[in-house]
Protein backbone atom coordinates (compact mmCIF):
# COMPACT_ATOMS: atom_id res chain seq x y z
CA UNK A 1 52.13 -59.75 -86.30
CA UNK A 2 51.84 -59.52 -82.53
CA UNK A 3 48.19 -59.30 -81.40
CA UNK A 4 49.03 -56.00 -79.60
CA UNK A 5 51.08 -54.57 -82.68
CA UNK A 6 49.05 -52.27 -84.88
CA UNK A 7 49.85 -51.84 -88.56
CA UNK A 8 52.28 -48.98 -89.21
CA UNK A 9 50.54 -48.08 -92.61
CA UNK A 10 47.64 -49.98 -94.58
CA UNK A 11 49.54 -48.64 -97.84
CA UNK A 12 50.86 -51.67 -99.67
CA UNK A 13 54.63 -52.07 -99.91
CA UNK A 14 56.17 -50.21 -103.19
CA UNK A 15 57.14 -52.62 -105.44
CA UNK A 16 61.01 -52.33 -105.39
CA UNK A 17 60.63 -53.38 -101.47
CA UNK A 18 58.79 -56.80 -102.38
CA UNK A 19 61.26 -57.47 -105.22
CA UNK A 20 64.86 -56.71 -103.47
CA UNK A 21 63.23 -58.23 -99.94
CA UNK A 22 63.03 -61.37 -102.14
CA UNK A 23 59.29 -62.03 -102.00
CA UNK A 24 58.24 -64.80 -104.48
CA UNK A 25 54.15 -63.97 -104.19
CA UNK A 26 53.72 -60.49 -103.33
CA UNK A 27 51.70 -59.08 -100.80
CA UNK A 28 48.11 -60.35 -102.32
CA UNK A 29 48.43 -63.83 -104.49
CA UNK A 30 44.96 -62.33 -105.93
CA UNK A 31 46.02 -58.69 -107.09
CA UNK A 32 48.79 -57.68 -109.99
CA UNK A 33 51.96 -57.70 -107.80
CA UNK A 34 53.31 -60.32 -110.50
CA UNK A 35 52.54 -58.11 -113.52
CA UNK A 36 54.28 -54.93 -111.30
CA UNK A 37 57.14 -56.58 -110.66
CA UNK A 38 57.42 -57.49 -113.70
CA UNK A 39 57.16 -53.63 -114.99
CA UNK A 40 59.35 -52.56 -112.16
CA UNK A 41 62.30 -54.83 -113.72
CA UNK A 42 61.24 -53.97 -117.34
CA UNK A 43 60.08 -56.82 -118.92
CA UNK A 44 58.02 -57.50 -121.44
CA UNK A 45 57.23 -60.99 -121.93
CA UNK A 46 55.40 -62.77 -125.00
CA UNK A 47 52.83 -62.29 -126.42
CA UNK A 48 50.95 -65.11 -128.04
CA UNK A 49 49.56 -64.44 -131.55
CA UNK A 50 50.99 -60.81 -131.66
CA UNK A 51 52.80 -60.18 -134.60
CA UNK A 52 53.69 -56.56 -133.62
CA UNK A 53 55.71 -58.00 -130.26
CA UNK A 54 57.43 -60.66 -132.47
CA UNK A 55 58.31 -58.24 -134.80
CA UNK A 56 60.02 -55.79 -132.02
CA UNK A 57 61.35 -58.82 -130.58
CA UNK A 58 63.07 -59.75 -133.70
CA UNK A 59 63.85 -56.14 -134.36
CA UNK A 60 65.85 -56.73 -131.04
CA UNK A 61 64.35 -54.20 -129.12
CA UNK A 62 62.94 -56.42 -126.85
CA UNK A 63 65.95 -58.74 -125.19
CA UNK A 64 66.27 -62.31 -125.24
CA UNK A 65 65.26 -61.95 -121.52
CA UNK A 66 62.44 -59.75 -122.37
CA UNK A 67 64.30 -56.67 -121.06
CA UNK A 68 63.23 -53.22 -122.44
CA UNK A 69 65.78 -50.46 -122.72
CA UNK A 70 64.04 -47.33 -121.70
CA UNK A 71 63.97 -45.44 -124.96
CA UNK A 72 61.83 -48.56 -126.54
CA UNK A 73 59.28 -48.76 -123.89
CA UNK A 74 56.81 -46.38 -125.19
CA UNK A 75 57.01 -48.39 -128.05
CA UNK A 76 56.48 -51.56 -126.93
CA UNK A 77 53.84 -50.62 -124.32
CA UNK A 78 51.53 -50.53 -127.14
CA UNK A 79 52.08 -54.13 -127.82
CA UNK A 80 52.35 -54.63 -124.04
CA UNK A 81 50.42 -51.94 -121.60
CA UNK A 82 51.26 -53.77 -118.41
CA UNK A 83 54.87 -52.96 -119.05
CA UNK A 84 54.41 -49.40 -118.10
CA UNK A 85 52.10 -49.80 -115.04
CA UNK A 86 54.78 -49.08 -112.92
CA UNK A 87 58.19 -46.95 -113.68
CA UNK A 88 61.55 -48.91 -114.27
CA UNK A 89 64.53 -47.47 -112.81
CA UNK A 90 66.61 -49.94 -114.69
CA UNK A 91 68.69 -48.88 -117.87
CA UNK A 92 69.93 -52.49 -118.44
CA UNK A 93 68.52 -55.48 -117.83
CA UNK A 94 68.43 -56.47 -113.75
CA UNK A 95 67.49 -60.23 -114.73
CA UNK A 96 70.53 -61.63 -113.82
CA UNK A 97 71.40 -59.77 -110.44
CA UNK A 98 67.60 -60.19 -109.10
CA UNK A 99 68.64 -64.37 -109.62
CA UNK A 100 71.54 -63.75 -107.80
CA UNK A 101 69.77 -62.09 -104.71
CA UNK A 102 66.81 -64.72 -104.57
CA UNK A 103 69.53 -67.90 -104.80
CA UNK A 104 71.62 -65.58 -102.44
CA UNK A 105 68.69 -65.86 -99.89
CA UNK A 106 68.20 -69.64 -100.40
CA UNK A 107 65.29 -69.37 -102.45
CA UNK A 108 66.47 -70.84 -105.50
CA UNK A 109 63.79 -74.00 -104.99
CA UNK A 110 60.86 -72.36 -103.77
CA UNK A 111 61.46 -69.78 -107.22
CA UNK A 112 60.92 -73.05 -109.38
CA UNK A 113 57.25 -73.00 -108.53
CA UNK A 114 57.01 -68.92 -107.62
CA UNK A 115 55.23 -66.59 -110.12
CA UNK A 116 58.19 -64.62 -110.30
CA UNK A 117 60.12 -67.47 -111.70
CA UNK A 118 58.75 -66.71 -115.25
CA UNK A 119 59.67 -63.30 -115.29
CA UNK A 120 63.50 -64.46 -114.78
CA UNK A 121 63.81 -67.02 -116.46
CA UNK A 122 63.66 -70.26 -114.11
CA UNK A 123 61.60 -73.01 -114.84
């Protein structure tokens, strides 16, 4: 920021901002922006020792890339609260596309060691 530009708003961007602007850490490495992304896309990722997500897992209703179709989300918020903190506009899963974008704006390395490279699947 230039040191005589002032903040236009000390609101934080909304979610779907950080995630199609390509940001890897969110605005605060210390808050949620991670798990909120994560909700924004619709993912609900596993659980360890929860036999109620493995069970809606193998029941399909959670995807192979931990996408939740918005009729099941209710359902497996239970299992997984953070999944609803924020509202998903998505009705199928936007895994594959948000990949795109971030190798689309040469970011495919720096994902490898992002937070958000969990949530899509790079490792």
């Amino acid at each position: 920021m230039w040191a005589d530009q002032q903040p236009v708003d000390s609101q934080p961007l909304p979610i779907a901002a950080e995630v199609f602007a390509g940001s890897l850490y969110g605005t605060d490495e210390a808050s949620d922006d991670v798990s909120s992304i994560r909700s924004f896309l619709g993912l609900s990722l596993p659980i360890p020792r929860s036999e109620g997500w493995n069970k809606l897992f193998e029941q399909n209703i959670i995807d192979t890339d931990g996408f939740v179709k918005r009729q099941h989300r209710a359902r497996v918020a239970k299992e997984d609260a953070a999944l609803v903190r924020q509202a998903s506009p998505f009705a199928k899963s936007p895994v594959s596309e948000v990949r795109q974008l971030y190798e689309a704006r040469q970011l495919g390395a720096a994902l490898l060691y992002a937070p958000v490279a969990r949530l899509l699947g790079v490792y």
